[in-house]
C-alpha atoms as a PDB file:
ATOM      1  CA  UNK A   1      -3.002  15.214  21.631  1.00  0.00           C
ATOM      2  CA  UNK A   2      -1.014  17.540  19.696  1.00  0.00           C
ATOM      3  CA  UNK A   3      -2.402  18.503  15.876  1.00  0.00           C
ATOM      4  CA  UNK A   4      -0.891  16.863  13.230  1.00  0.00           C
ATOM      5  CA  UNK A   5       1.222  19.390  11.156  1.00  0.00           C
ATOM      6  CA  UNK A   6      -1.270  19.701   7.556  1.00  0.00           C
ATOM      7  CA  UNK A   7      -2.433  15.902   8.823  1.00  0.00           C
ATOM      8  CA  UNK A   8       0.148  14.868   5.903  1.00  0.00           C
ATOM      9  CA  UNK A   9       2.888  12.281   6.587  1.00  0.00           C
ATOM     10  CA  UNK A  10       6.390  14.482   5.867  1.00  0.00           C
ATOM     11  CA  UNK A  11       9.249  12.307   7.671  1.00  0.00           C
ATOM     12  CA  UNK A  12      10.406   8.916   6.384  1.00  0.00           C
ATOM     13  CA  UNK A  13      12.700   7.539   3.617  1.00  0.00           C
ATOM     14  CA  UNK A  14      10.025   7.685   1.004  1.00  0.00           C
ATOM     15  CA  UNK A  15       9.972  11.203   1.367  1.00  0.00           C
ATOM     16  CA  UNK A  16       6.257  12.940   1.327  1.00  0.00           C
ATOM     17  CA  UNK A  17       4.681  10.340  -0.125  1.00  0.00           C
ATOM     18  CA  UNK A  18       3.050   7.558   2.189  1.00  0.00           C
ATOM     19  CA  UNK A  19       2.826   5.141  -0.597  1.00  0.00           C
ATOM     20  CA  UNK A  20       6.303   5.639  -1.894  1.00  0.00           C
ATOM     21  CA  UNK A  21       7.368   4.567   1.958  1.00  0.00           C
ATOM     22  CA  UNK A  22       5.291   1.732   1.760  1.00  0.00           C
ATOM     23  CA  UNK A  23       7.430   1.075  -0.817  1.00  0.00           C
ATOM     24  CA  UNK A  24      10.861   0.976   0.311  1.00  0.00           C
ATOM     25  CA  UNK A  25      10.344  -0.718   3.987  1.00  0.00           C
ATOM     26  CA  UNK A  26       8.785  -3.677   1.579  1.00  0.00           C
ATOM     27  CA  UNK A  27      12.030  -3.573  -0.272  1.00  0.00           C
ATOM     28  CA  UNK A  28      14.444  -2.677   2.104  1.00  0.00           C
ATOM     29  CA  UNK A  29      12.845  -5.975   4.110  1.00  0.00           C
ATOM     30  CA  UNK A  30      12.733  -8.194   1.075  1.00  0.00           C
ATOM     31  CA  UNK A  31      16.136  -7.689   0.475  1.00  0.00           C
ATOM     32  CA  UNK A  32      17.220  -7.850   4.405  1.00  0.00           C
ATOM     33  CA  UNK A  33      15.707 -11.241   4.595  1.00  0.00           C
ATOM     34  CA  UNK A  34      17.441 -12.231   1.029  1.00  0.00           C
ATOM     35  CA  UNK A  35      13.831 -13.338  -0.280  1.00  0.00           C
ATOM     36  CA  UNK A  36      13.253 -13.255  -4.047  1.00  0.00           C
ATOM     37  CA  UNK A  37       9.789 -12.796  -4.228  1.00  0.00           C
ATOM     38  CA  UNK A  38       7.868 -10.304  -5.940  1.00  0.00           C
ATOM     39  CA  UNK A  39       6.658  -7.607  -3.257  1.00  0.00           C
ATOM     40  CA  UNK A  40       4.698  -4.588  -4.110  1.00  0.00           C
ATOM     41  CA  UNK A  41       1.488  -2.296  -3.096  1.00  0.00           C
ATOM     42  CA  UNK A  42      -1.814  -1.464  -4.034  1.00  0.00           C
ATOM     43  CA  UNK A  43      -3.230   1.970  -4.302  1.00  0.00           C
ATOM     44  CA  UNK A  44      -6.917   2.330  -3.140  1.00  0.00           C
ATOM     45  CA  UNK A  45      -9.013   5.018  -3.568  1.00  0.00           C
ATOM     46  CA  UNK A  46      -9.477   8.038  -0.756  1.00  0.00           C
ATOM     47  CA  UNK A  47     -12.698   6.805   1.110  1.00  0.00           C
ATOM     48  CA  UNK A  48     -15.329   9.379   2.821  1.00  0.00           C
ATOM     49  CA  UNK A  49     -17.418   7.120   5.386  1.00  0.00           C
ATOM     50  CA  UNK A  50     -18.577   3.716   4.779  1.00  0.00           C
ATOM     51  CA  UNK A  51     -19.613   2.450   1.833  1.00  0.00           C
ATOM     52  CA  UNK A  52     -20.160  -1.263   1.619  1.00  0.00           C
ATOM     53  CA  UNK A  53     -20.997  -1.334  -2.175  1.00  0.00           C
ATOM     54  CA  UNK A  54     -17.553   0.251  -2.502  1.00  0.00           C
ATOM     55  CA  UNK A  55     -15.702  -1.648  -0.376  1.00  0.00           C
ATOM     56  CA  UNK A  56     -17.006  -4.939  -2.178  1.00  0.00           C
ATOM     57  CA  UNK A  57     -15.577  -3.652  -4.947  1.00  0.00           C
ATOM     58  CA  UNK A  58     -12.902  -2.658  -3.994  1.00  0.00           C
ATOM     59  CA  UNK A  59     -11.563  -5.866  -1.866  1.00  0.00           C
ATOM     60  CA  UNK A  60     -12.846  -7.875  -5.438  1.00  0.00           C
ATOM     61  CA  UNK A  61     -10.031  -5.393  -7.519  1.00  0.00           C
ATOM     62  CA  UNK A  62      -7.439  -6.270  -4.827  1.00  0.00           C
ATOM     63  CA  UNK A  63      -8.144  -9.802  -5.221  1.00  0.00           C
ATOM     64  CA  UNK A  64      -8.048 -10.306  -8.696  1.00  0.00           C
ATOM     65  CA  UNK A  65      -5.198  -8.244  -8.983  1.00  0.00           C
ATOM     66  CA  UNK A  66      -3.019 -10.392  -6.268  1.00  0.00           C
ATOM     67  CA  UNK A  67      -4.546 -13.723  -8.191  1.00  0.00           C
ATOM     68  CA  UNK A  68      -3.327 -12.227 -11.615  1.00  0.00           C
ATOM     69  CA  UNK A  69      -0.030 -11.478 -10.207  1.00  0.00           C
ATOM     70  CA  UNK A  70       0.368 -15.517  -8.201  1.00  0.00           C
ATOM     71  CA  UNK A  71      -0.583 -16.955 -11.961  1.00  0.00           C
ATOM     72  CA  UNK A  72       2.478 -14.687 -13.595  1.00  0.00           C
ATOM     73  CA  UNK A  73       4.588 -15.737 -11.600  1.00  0.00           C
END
């Protein structure tokens, strides 16, 4: 398997940015399919091994965040 050049994600639409692509294919989708929902993305922190404490956490964020965001709307 070949080495991935600086293991950083260059190519795509979103330019250098992994999230940014993220992004637009949720857009570009959203408005291929003519839906009017709300779509976005949620940013997590980088994670070094396993940490069940953090992940916990983290999946309770996510959730409240995605409940918050139903109720708005």
């Amino acid at each position: 398997m070949a080495a991935l050049s600086d293991d950083t994600a260059v190519a795509g639409s979103g330019g250098g940015y992994l999230s940014n692509e993220v992004a637009y294919r949720a857009l570009k989708l959203r408005e291929r399919l003519g839906a009017s929902f709300a779509v976005g993305h949620v940013h997590t922190p980088r994670v070094d091994g396993y940490d069940a404490d953090a992940e916990r956490a983290m999946v309770a964020q996510i959730r409240n965040v995605v409940a918050a965001a139903v109720a708005a709307t």
